[in-house]
PDB file of N, CA and C in Angstrom:
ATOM      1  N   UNK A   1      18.367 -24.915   5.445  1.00  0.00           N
ATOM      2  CA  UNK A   1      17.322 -23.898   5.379  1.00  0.00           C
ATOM      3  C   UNK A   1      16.224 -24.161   6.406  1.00  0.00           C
ATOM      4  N   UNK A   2      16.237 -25.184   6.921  1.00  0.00           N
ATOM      5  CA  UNK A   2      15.254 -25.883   8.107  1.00  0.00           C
ATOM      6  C   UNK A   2      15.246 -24.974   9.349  1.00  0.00           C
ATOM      7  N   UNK A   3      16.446 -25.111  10.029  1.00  0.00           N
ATOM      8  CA  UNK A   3      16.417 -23.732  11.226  1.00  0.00           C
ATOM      9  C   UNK A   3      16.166 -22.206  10.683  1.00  0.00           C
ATOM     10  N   UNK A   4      16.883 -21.650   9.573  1.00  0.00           N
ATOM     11  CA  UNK A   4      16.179 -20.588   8.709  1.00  0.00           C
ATOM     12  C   UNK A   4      15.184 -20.078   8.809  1.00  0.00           C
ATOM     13  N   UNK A   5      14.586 -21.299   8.029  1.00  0.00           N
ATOM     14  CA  UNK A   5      12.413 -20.980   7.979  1.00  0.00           C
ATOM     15  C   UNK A   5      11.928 -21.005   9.357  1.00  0.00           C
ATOM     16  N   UNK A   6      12.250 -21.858   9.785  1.00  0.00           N
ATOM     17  CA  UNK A   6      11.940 -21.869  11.497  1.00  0.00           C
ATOM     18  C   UNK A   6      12.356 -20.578  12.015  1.00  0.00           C
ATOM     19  N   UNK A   7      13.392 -20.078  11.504  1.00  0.00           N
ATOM     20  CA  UNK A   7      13.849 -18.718  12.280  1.00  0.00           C
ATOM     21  C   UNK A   7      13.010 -17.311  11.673  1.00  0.00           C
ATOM     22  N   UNK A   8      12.617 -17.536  10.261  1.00  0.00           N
ATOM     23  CA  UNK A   8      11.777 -16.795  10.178  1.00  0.00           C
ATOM     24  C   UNK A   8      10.512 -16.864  10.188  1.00  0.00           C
ATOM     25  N   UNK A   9      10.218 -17.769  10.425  1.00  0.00           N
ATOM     26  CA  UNK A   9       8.697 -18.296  11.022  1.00  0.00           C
ATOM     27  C   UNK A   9       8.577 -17.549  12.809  1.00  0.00           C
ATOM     28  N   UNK A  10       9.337 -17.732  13.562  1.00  0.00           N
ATOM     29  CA  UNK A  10       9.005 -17.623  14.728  1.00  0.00           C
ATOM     30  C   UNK A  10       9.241 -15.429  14.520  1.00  0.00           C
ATOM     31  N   UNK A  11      10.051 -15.181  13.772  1.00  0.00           N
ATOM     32  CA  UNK A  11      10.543 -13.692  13.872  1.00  0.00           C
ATOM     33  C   UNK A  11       8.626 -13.132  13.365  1.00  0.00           C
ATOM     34  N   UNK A  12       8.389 -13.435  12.479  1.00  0.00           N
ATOM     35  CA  UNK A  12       7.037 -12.847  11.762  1.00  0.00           C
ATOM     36  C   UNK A  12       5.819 -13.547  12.379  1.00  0.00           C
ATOM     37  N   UNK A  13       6.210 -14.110  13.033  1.00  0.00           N
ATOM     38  CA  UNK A  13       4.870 -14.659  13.943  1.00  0.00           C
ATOM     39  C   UNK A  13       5.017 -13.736  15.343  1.00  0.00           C
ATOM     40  N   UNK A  14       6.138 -13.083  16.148  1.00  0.00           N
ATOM     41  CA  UNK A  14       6.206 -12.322  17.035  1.00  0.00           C
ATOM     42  C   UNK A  14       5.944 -11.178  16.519  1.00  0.00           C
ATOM     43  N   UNK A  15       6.213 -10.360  15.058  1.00  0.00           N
ATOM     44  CA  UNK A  15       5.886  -9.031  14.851  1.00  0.00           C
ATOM     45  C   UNK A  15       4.252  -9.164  15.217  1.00  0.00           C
ATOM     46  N   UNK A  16       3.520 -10.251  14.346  1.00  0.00           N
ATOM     47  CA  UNK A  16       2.277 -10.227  14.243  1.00  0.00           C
ATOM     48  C   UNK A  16       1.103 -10.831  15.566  1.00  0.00           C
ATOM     49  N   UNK A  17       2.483 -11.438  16.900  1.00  0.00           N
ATOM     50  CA  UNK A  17       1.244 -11.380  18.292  1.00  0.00           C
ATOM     51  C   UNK A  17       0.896 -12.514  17.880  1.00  0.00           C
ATOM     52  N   UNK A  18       1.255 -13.721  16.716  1.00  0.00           N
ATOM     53  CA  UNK A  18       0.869 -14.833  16.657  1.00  0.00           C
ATOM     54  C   UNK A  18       1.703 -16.026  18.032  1.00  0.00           C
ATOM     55  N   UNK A  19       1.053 -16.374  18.867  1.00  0.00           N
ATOM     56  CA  UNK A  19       1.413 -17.406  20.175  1.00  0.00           C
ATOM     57  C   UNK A  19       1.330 -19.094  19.922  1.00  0.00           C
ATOM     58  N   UNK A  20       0.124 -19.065  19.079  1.00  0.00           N
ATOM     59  CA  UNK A  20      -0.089 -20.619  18.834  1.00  0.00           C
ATOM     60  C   UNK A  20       0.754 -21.375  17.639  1.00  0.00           C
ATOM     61  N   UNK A  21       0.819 -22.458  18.106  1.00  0.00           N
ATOM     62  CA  UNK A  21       1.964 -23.196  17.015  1.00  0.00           C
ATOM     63  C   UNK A  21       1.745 -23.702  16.362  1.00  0.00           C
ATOM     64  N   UNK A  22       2.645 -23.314  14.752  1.00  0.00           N
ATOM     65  CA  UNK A  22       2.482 -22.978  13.590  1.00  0.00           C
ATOM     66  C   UNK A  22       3.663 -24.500  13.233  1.00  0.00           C
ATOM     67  N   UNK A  23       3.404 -25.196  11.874  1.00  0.00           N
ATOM     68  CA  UNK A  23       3.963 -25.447  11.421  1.00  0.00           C
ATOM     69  C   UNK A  23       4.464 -25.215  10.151  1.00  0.00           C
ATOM     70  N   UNK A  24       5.674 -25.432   9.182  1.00  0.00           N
ATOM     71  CA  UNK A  24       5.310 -24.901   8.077  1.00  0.00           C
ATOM     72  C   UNK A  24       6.842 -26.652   7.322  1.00  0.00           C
ATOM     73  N   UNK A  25       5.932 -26.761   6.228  1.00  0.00           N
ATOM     74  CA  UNK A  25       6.127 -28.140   5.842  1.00  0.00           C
ATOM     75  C   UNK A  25       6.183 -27.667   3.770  1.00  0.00           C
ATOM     76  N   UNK A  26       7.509 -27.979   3.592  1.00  0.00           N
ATOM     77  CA  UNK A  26       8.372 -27.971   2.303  1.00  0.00           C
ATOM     78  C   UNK A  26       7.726 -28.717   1.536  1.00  0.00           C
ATOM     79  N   UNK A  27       7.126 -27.954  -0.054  1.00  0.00           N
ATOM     80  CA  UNK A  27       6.278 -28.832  -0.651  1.00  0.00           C
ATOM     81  C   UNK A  27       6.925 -28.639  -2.002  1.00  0.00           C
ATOM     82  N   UNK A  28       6.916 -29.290  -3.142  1.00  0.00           N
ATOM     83  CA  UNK A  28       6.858 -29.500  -4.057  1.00  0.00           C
ATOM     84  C   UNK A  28       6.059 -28.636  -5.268  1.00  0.00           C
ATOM     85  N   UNK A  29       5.532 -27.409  -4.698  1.00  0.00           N
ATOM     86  CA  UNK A  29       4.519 -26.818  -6.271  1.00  0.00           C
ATOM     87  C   UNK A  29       4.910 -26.607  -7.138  1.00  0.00           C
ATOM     88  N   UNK A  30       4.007 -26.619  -8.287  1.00  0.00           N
ATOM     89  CA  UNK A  30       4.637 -26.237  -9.755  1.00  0.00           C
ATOM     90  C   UNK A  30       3.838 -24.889  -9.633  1.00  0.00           C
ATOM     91  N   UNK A  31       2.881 -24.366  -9.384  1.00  0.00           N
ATOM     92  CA  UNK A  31       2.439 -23.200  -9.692  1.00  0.00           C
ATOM     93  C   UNK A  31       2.445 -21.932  -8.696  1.00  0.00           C
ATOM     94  N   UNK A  32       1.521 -22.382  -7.262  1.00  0.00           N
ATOM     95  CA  UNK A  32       1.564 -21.531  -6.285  1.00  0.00           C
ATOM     96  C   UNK A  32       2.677 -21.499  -5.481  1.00  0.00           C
ATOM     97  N   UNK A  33       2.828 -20.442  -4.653  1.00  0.00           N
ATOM     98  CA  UNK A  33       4.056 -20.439  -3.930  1.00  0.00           C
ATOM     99  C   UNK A  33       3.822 -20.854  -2.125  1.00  0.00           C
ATOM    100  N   UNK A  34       2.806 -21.006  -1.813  1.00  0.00           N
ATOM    101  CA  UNK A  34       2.224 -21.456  -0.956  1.00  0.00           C
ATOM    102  C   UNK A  34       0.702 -21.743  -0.416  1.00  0.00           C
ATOM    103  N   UNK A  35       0.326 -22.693   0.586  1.00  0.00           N
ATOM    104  CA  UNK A  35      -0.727 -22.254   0.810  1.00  0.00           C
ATOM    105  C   UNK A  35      -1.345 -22.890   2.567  1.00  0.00           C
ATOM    106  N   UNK A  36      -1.813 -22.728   2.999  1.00  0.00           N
ATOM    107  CA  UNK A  36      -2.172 -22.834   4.346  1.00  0.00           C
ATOM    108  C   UNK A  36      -3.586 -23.473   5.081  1.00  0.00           C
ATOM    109  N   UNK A  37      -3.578 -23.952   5.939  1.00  0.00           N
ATOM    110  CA  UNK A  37      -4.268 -24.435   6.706  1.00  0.00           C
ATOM    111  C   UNK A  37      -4.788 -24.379   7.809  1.00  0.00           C
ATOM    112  N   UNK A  38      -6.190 -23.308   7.832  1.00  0.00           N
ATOM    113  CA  UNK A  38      -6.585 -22.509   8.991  1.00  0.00           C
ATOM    114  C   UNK A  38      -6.785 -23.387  10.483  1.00  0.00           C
ATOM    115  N   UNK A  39      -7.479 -24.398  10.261  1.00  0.00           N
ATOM    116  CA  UNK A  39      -7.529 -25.617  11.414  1.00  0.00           C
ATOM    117  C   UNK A  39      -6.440 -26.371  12.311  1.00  0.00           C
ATOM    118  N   UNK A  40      -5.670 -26.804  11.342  1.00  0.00           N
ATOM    119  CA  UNK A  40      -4.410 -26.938  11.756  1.00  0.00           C
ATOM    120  C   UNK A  40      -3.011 -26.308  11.611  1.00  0.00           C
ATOM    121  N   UNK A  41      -3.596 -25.052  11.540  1.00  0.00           N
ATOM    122  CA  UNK A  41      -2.219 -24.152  11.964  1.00  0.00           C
ATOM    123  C   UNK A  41      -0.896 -24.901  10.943  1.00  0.00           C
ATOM    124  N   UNK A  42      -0.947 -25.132  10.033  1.00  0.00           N
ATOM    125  CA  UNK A  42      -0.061 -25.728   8.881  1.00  0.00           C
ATOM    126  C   UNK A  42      -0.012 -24.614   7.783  1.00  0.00           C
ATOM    127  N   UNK A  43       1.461 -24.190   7.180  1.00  0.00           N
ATOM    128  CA  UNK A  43       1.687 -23.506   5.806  1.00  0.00           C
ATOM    129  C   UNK A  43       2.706 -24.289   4.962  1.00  0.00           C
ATOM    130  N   UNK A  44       1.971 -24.579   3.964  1.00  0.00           N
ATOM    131  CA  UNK A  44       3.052 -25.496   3.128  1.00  0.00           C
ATOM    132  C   UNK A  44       3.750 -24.347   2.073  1.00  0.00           C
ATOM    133  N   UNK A  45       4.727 -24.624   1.785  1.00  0.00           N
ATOM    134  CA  UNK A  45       5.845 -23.352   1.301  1.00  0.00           C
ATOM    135  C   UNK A  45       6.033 -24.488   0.058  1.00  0.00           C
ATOM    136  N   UNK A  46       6.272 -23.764  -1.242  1.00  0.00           N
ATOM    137  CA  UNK A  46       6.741 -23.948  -2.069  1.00  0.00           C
ATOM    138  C   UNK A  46       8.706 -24.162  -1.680  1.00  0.00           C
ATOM    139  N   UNK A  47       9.081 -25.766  -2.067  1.00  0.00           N
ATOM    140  CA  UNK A  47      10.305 -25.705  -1.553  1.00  0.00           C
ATOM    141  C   UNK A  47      11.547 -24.684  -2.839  1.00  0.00           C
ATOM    142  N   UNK A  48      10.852 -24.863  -3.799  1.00  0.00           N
ATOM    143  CA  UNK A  48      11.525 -23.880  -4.919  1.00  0.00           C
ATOM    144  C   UNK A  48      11.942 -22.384  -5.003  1.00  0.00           C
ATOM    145  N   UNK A  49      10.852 -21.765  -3.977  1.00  0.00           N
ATOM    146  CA  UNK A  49      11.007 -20.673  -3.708  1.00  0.00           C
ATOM    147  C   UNK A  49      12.686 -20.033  -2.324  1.00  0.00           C
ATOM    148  N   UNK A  50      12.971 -21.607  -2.350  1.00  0.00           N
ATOM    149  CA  UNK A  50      13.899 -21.074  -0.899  1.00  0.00           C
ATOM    150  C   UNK A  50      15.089 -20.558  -0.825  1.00  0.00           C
ATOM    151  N   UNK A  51      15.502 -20.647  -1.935  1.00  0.00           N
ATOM    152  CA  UNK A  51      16.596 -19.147  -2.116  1.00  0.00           C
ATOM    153  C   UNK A  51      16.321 -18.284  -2.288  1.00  0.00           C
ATOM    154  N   UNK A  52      15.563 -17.813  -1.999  1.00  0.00           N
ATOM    155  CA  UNK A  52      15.072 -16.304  -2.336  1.00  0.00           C
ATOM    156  C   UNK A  52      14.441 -15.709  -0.696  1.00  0.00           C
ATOM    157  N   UNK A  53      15.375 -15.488  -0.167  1.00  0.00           N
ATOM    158  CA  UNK A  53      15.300 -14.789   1.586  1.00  0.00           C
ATOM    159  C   UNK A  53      13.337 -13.985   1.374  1.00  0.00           C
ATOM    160  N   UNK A  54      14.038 -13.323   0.730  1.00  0.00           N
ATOM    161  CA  UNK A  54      13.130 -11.877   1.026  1.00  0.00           C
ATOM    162  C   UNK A  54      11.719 -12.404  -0.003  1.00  0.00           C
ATOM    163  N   UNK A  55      11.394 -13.412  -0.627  1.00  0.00           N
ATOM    164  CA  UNK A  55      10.423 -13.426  -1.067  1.00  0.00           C
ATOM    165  C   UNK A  55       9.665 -14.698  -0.158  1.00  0.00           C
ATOM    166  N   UNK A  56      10.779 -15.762   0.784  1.00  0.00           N
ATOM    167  CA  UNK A  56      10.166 -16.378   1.816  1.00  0.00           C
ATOM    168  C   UNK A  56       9.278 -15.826   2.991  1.00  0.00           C
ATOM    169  N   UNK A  57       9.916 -14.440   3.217  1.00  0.00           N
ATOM    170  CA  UNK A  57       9.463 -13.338   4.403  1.00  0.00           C
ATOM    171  C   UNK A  57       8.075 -13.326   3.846  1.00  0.00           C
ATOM    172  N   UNK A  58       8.012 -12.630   2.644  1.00  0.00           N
ATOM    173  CA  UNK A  58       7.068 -12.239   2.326  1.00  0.00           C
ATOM    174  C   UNK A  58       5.880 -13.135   2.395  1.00  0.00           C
ATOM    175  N   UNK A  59       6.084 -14.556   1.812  1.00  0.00           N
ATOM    176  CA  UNK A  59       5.298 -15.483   1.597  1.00  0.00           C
ATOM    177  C   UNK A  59       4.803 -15.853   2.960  1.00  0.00           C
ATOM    178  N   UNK A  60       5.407 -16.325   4.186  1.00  0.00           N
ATOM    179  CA  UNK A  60       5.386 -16.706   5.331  1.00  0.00           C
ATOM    180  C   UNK A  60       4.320 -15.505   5.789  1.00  0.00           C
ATOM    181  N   UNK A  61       4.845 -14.071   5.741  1.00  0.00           N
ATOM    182  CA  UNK A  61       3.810 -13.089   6.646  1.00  0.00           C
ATOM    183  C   UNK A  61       2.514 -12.956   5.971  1.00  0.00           C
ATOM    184  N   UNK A  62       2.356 -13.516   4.898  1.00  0.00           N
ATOM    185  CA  UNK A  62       1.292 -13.611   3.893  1.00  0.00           C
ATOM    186  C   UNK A  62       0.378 -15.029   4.897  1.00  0.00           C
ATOM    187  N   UNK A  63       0.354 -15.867   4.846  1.00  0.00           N
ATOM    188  CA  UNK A  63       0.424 -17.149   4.951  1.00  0.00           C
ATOM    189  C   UNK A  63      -0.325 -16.629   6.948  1.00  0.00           C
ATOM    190  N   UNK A  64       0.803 -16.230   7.572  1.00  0.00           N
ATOM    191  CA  UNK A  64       0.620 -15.865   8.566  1.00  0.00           C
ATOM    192  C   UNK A  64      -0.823 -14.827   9.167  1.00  0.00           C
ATOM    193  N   UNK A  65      -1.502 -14.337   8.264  1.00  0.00           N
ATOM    194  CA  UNK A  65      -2.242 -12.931   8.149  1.00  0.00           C
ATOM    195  C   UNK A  65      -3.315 -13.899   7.846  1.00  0.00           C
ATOM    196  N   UNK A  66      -3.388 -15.042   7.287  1.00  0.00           N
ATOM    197  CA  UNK A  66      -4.587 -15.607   6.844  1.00  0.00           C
ATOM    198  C   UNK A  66      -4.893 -16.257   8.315  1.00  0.00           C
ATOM    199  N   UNK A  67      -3.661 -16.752   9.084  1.00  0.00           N
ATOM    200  CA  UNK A  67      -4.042 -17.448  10.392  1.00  0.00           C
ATOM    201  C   UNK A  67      -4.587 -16.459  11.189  1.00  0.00           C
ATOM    202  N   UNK A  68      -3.979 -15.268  11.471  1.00  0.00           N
ATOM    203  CA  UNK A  68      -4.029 -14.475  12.712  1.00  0.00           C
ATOM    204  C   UNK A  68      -5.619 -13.729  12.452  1.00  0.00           C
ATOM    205  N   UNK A  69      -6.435 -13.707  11.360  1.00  0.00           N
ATOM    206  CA  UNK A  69      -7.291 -13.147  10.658  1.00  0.00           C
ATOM    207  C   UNK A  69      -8.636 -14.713  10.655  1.00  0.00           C
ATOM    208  N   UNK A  70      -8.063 -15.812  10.851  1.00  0.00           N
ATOM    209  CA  UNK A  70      -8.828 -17.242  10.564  1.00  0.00           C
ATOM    210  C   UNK A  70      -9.649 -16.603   9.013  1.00  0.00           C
ATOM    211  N   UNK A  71      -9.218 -16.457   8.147  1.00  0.00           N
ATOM    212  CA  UNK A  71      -9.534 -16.085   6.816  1.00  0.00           C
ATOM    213  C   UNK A  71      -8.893 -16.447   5.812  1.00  0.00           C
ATOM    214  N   UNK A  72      -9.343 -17.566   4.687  1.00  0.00           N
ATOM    215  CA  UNK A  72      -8.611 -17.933   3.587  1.00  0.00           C
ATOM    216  C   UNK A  72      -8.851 -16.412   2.355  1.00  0.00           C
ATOM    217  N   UNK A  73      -9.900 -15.689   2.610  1.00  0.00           N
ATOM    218  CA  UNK A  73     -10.190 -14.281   1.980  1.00  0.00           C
ATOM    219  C   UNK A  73      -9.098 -13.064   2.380  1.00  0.00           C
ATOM    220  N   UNK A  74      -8.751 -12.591   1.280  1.00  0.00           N
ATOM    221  CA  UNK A  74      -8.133 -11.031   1.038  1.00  0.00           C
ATOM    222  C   UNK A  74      -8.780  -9.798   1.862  1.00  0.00           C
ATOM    223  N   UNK A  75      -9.257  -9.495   2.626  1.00  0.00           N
ATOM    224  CA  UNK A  75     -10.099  -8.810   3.116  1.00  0.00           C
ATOM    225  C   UNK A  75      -9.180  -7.520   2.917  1.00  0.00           C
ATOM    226  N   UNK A  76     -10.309  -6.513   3.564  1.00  0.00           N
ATOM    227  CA  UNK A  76      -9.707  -5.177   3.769  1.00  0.00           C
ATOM    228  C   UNK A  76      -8.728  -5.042   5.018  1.00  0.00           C
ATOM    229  N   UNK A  77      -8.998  -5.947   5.997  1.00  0.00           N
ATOM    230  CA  UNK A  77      -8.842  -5.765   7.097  1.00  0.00           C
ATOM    231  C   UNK A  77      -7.236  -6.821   6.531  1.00  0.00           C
ATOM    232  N   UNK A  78      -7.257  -7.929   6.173  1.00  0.00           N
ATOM    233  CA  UNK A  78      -5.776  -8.568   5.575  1.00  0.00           C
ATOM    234  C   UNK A  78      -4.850  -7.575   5.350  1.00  0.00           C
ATOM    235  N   UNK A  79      -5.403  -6.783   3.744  1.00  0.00           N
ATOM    236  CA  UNK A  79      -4.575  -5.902   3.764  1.00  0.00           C
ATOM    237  C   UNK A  79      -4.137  -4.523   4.529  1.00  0.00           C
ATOM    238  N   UNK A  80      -4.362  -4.278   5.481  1.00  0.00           N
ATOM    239  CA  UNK A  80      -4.066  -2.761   6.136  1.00  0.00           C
ATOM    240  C   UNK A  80      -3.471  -3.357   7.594  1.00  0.00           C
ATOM    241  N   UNK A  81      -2.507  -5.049   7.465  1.00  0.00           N
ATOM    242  CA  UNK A  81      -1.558  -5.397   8.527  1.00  0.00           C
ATOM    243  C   UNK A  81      -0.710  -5.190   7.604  1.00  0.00           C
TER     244      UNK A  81
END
């Protein structure tokens, strides 16, 4: 699943014009499904969630919107990418 996430990491970082490099690092949560790190360009992914294609997309372009935005906040402007 390593080249995978990487593969959909780099696909949803080109829809969104994101250039700078992103890492994203397999974690262990019991509750959230991810969460991110505006400074160092880091998203830690819930590793539990990784069979599930289409809810990784989701999580990743989520994750992604907080970088491209430098905003840990929901804004208006978050939601209407």
């Amino acid at each position: 699943m390593d080249n995978k996430l990487n593969e959909i990491l780099e696909e949803i970082k080109a829809e969104l014009g994101l250039k700078e490099e992103i890492k994203i690092i397999k974690k262990d949560y019991k509750k959230k499904l991810a969460s991110v790190s505006l400074d160092k360009h880091v998203i830690r992914i819930n590793k539990n969630i990784l069979d599930d294609e289409d809810l990784v997309r989701k999580v990743i372009r989520h994750e992604l919107l907080h970088i491209k935005l430098n905003t840990k906040w929901h804004t208006p402007e978050f939601w209407e990418i």
